[in-house]
C-alpha atoms as a PDB file:
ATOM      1  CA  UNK A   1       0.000   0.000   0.000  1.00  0.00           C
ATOM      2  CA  UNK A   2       1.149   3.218  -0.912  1.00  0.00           C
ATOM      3  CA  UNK A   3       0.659   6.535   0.636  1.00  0.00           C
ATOM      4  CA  UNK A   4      -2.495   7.882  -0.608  1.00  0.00           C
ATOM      5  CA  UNK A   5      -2.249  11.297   1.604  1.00  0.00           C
ATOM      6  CA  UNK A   6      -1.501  14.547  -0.180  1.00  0.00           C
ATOM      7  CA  UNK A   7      -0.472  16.831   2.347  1.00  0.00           C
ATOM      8  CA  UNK A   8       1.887  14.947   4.260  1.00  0.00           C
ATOM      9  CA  UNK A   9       2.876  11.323   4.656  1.00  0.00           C
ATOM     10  CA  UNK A  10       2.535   8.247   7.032  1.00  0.00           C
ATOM     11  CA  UNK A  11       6.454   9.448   8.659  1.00  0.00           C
ATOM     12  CA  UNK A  12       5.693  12.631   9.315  1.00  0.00           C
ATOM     13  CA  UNK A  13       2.751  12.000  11.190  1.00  0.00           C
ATOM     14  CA  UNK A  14       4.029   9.021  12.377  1.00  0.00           C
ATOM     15  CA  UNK A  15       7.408  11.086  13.566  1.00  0.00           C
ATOM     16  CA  UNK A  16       4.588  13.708  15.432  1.00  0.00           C
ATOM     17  CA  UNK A  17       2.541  11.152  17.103  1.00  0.00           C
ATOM     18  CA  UNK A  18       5.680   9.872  18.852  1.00  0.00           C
ATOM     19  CA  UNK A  19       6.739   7.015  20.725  1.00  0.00           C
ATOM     20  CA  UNK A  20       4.357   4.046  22.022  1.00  0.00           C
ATOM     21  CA  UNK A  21       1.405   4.736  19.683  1.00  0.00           C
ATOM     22  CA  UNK A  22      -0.919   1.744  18.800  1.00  0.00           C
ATOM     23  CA  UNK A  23       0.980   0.319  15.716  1.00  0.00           C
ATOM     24  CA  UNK A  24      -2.536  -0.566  13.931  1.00  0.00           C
ATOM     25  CA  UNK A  25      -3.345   3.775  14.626  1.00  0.00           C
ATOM     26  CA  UNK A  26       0.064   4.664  12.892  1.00  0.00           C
ATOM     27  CA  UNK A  27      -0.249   2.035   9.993  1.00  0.00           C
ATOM     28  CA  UNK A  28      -0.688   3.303   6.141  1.00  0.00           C
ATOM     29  CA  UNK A  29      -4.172   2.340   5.932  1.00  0.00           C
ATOM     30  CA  UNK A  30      -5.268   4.554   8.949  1.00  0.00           C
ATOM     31  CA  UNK A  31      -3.238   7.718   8.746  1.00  0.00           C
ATOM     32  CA  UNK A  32      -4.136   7.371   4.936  1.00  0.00           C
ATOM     33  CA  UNK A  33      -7.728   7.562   6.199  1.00  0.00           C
ATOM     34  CA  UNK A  34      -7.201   9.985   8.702  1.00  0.00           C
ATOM     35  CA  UNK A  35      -5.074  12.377   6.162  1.00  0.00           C
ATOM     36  CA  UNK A  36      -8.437  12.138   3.797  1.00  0.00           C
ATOM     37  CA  UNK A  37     -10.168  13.475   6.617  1.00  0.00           C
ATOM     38  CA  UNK A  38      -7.611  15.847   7.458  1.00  0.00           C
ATOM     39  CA  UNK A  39      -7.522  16.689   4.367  1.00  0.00           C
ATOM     40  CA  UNK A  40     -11.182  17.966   3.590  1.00  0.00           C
ATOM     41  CA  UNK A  41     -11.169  19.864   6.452  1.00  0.00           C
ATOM     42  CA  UNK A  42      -8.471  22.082   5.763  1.00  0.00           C
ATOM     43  CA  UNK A  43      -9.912  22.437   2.713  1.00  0.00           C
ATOM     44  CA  UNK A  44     -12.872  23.314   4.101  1.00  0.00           C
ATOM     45  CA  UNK A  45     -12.094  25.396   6.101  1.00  0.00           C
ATOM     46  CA  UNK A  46      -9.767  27.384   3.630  1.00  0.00           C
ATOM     47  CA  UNK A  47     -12.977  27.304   1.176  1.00  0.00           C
ATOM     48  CA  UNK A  48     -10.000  26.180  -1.037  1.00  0.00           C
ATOM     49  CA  UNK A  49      -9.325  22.716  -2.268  1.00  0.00           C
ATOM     50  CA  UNK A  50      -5.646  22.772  -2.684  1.00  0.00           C
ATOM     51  CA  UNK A  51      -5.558  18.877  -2.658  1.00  0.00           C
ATOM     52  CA  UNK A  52      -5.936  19.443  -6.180  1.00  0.00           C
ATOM     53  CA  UNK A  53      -2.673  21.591  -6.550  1.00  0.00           C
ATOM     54  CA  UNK A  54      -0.674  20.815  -3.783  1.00  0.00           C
ATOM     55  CA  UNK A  55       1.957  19.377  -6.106  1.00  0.00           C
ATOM     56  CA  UNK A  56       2.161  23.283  -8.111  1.00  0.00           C
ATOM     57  CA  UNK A  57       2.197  25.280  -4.799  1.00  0.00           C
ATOM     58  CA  UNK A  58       5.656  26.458  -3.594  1.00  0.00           C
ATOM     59  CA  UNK A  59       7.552  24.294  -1.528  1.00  0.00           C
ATOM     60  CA  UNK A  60       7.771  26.678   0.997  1.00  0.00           C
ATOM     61  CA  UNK A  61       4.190  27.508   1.073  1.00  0.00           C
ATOM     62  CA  UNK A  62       2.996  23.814   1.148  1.00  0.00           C
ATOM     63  CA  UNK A  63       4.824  23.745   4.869  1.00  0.00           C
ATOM     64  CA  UNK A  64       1.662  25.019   6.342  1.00  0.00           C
ATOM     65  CA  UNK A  65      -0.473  22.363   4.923  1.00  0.00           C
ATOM     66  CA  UNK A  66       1.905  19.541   5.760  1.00  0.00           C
ATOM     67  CA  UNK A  67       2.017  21.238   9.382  1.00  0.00           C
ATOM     68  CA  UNK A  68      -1.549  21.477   9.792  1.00  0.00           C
ATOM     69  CA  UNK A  69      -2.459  18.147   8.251  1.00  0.00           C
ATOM     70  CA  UNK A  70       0.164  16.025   9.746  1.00  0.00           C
ATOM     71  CA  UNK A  71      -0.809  17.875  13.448  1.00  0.00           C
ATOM     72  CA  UNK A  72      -4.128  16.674  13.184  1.00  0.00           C
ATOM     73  CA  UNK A  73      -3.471  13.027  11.398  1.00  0.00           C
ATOM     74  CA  UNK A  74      -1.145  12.518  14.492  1.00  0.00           C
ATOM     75  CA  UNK A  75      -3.679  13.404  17.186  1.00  0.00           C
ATOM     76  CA  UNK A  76      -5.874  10.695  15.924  1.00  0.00           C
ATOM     77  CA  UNK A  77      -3.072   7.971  15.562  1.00  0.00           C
ATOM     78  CA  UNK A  78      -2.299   9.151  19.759  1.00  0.00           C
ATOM     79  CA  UNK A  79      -6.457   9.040  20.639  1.00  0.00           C
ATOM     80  CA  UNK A  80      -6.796   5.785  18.797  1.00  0.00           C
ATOM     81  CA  UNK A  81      -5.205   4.239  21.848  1.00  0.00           C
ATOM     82  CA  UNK A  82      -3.613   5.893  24.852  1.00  0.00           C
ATOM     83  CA  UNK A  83      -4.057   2.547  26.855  1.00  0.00           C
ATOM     84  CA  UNK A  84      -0.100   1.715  26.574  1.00  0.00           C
ATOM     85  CA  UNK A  85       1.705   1.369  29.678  1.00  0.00           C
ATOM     86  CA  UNK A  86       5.260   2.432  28.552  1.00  0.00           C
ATOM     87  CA  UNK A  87       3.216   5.668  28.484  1.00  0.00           C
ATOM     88  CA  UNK A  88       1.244   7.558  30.677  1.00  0.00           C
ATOM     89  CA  UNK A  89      -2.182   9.016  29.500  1.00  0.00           C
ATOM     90  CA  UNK A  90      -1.118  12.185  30.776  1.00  0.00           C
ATOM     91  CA  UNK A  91       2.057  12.315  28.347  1.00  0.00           C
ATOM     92  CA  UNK A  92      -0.237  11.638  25.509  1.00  0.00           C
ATOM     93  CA  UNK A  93      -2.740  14.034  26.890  1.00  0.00           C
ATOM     94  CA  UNK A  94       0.213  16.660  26.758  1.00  0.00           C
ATOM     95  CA  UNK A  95       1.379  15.541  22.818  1.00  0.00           C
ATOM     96  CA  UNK A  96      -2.484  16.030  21.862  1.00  0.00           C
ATOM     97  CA  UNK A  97      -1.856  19.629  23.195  1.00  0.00           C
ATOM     98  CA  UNK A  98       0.827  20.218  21.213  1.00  0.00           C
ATOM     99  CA  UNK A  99      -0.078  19.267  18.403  1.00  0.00           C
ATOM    100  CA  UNK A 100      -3.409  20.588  18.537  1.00  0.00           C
ATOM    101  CA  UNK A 101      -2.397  24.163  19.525  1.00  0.00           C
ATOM    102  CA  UNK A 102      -0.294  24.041  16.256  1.00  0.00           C
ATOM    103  CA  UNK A 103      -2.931  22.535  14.588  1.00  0.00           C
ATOM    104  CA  UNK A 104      -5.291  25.747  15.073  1.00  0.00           C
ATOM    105  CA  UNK A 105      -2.805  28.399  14.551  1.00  0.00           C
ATOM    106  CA  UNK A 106      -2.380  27.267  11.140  1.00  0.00           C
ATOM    107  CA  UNK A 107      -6.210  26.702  10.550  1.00  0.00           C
ATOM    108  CA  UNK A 108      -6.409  30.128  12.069  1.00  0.00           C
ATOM    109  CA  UNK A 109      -4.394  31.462   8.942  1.00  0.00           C
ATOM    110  CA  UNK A 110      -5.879  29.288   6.313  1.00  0.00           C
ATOM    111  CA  UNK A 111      -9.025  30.846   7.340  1.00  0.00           C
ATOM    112  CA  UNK A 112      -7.914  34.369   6.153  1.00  0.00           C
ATOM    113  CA  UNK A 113      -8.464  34.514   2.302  1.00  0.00           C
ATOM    114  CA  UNK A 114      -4.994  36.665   2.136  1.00  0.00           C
ATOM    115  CA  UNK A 115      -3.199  33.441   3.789  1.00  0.00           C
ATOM    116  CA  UNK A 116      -4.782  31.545   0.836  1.00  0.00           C
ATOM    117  CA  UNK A 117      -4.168  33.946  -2.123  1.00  0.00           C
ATOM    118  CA  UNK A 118      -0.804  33.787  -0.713  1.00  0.00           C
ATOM    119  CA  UNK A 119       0.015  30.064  -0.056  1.00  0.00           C
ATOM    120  CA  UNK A 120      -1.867  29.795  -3.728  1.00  0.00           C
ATOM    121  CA  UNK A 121       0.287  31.961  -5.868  1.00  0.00           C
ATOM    122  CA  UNK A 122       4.089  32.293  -3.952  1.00  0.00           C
END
């Protein structure tokens, strides 16, 4: 299986979820799922699909997508299953934070049409 994500792939969210994830949660099929997902909401919520020209957009541009995207991919890999003992649920509770407080400052941008003009043509 092959990474069917656009915006980032199954490393870097694995890389973000961390250690001690649920290995089923951090496996192609489901972050491939969850970047779908991911995905349509940032499009969404841009009220711009740039899955369709992510591969055109500057590489420096496309950061913010991949940072977004793989933020919120990674959060669902870490809620899938926080039951591992190696970690505590607090230490997950804290990555979900993280990642999650990243996740909305860069939805926070994509919501300004400038952001999007911008991200679009650079």
């Amino acid at each position: 299986m092959a990474d069917t994500g656009i915006f980032a792939t199954t490393l870097e969210v694995a890389r973000k979820a961390g250690i001690n994830v649920n290995a089923t949660a951090v496996g192609e099929a489901y972050v491939n799922d969850y970047m779908t997902q991911v995905e349509s909401r940032i499009n969404g919520i841009a009220r711009f699909n740039f899955s369709d020209n992510y591969s055109t957009l500057n590489a420096d541009t496309r950061g913010l997508l991949k940072e977004v995207s793989s933020n919120l991919a990674a959060i669902y890999v870490i809620i899938y299953d926080m039951s591992n003992t190696a970690t505590t649920r607090i230490e997950f509770e804290d990555r979900i934070n993280v990642l999650r407080d990243a996740a909305l400052v860069g939805l926070a941008l994509l919501r300004d049409k400038k952001v999007v003009d911008f991200v679009n043509g650079a």
